[in-house]
Protein backbone atom coordinates (compact mmCIF):
# COMPACT_ATOMS: atom_id res chain seq x y z
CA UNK A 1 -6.37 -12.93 -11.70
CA UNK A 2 -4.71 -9.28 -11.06
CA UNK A 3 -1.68 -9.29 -8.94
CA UNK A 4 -1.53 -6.43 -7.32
CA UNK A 5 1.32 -5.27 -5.02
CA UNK A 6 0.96 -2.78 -2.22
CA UNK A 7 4.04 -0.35 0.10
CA UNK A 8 3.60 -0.48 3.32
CA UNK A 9 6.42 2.53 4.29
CA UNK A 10 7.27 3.23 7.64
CA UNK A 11 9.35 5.95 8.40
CA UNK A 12 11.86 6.72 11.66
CA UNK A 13 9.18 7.42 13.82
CA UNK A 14 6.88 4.48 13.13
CA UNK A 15 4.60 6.23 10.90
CA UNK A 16 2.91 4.32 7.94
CA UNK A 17 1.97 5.90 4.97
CA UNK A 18 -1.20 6.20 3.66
CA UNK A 19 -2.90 7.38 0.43
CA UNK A 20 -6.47 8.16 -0.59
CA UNK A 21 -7.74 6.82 -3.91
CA UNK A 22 -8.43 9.59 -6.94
CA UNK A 23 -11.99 10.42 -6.92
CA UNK A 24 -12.72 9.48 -10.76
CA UNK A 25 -10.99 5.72 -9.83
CA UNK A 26 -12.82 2.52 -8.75
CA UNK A 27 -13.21 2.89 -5.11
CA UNK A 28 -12.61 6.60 -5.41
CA UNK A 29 -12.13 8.46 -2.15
CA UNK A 30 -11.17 5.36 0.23
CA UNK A 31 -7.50 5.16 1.62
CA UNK A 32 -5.06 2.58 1.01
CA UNK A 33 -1.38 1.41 1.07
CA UNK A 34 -0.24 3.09 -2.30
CA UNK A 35 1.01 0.90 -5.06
CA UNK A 36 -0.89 -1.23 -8.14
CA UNK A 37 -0.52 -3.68 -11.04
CA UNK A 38 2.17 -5.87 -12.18
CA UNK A 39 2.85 -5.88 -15.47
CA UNK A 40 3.98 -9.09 -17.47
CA UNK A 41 7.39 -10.05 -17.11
CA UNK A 42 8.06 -7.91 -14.47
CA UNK A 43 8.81 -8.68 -10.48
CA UNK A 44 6.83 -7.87 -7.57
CA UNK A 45 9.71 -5.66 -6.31
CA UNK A 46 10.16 -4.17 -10.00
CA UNK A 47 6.30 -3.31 -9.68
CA UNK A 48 6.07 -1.63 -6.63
CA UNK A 49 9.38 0.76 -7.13
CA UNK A 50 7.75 1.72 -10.21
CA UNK A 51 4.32 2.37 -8.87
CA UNK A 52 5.89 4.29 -5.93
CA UNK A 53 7.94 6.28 -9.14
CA UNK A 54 4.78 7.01 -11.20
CA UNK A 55 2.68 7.50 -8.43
CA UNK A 56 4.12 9.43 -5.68
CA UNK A 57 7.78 10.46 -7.24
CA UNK A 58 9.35 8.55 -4.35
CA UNK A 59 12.61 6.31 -5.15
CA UNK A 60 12.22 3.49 -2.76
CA UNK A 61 13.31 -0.32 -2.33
CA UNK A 62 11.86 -3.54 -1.10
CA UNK A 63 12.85 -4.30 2.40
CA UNK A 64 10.35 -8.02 3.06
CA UNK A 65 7.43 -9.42 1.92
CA UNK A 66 4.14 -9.27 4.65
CA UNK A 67 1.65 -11.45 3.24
CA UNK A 68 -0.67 -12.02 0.71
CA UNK A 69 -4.45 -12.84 0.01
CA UNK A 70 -6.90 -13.31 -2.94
CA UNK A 71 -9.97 -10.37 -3.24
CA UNK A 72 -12.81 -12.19 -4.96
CA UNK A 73 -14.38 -8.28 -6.40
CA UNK A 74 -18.09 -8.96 -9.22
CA UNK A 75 -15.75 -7.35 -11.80
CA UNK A 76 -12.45 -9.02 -11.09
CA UNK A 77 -10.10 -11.07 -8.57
CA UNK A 78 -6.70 -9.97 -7.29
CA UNK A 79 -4.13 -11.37 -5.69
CA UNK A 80 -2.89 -8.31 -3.41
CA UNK A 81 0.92 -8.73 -2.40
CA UNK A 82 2.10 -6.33 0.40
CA UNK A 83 5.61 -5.80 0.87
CA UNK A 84 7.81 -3.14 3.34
CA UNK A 85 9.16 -0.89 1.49
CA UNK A 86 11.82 1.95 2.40
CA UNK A 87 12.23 5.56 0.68
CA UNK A 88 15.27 6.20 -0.62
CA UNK A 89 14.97 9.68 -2.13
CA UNK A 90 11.99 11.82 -3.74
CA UNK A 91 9.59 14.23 -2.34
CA UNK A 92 6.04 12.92 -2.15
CA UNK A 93 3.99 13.96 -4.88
CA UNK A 94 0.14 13.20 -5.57
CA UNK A 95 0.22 12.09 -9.21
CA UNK A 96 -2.68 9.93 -9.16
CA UNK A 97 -3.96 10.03 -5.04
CA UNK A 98 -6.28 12.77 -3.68
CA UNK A 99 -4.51 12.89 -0.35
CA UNK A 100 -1.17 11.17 1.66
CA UNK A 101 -0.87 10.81 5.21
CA UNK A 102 1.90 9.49 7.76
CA UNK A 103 -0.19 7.87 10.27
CA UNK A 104 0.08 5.75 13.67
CA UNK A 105 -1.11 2.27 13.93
CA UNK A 106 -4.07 3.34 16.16
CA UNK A 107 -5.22 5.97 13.72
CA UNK A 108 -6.24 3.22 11.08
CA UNK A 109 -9.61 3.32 12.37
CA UNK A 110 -10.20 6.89 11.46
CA UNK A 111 -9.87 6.16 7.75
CA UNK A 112 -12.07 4.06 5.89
CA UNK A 113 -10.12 1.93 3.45
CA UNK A 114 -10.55 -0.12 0.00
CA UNK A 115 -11.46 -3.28 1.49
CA UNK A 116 -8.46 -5.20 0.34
CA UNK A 117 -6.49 -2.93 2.27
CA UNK A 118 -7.71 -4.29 5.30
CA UNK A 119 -6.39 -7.23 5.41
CA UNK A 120 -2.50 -5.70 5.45
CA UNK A 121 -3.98 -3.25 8.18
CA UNK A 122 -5.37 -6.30 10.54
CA UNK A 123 -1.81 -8.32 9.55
CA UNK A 124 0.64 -4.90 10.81
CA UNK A 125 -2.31 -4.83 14.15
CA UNK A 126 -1.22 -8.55 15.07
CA UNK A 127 2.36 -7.93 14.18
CA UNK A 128 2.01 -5.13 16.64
CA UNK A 129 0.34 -7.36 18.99
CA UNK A 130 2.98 -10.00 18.54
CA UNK A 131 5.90 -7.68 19.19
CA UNK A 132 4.60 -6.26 22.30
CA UNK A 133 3.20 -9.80 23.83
């Protein structure tokens, strides 16, 4: 099992940020919420500041945890972890993504995402749905 953690960043005006996958990757091309592997002995939150760091050369911090769920892939199985996550300083830059967008909720459906990514995408939709109910 791969535990996997993944940012879901909103900024002031309630726009998430999305990245798309490096061509040459598995999955290459589809979007996602940016983030990746935890190493041994190191934290969820530990993981996904330095992802963010490596990745995107954004300083951030862990503001909650969203959910979780298990990805049965042929190759491999990962546990993907989102958490909300808040910049703190940095300007984005694509180290390892193709693209990076600030989208709204309803634009989701324009993009077609790793399908792990999903699942956090359907979880902020019935937050969403929950908030406004």
């Amino acid at each position: 099992m791969i535990n996997v953690v993944a940012a879901v960043i909103i900024d002031e005006n309630g726009k998430i940020l999305i990245t798309q996958r490096n061509l040459k990757k598995s999955q290459g091309g589809l979007w996602e919420f940016p983030g990746g592997k935890i190493e041994p002995n190191e934290t969820r939150e530990d993981a996904i500041v330095r992802e963010l760091r490596e990745e995107l050369n954004i300083d951030t911090k862990v503001e909650g945890y969203i959910d979780e769920k298990i990805f049965n892939y042929p190759e491999k199985d990962i546990n993907l972890i989102a958490l909300k996550c808040k910049i703190l300083g940095g300007n984005i830059v694509l180290n390892e993504h193709e693209d990076a967008k600030w989208i709204d909720r309803k634009e989701f459906y324009n993009y077609k995402f790793a399908p792990a990514d999903i699942f956090i995408i359907n979880k902020l939709n019935m937050e969403v749905d929950y908030e406004n109910s």
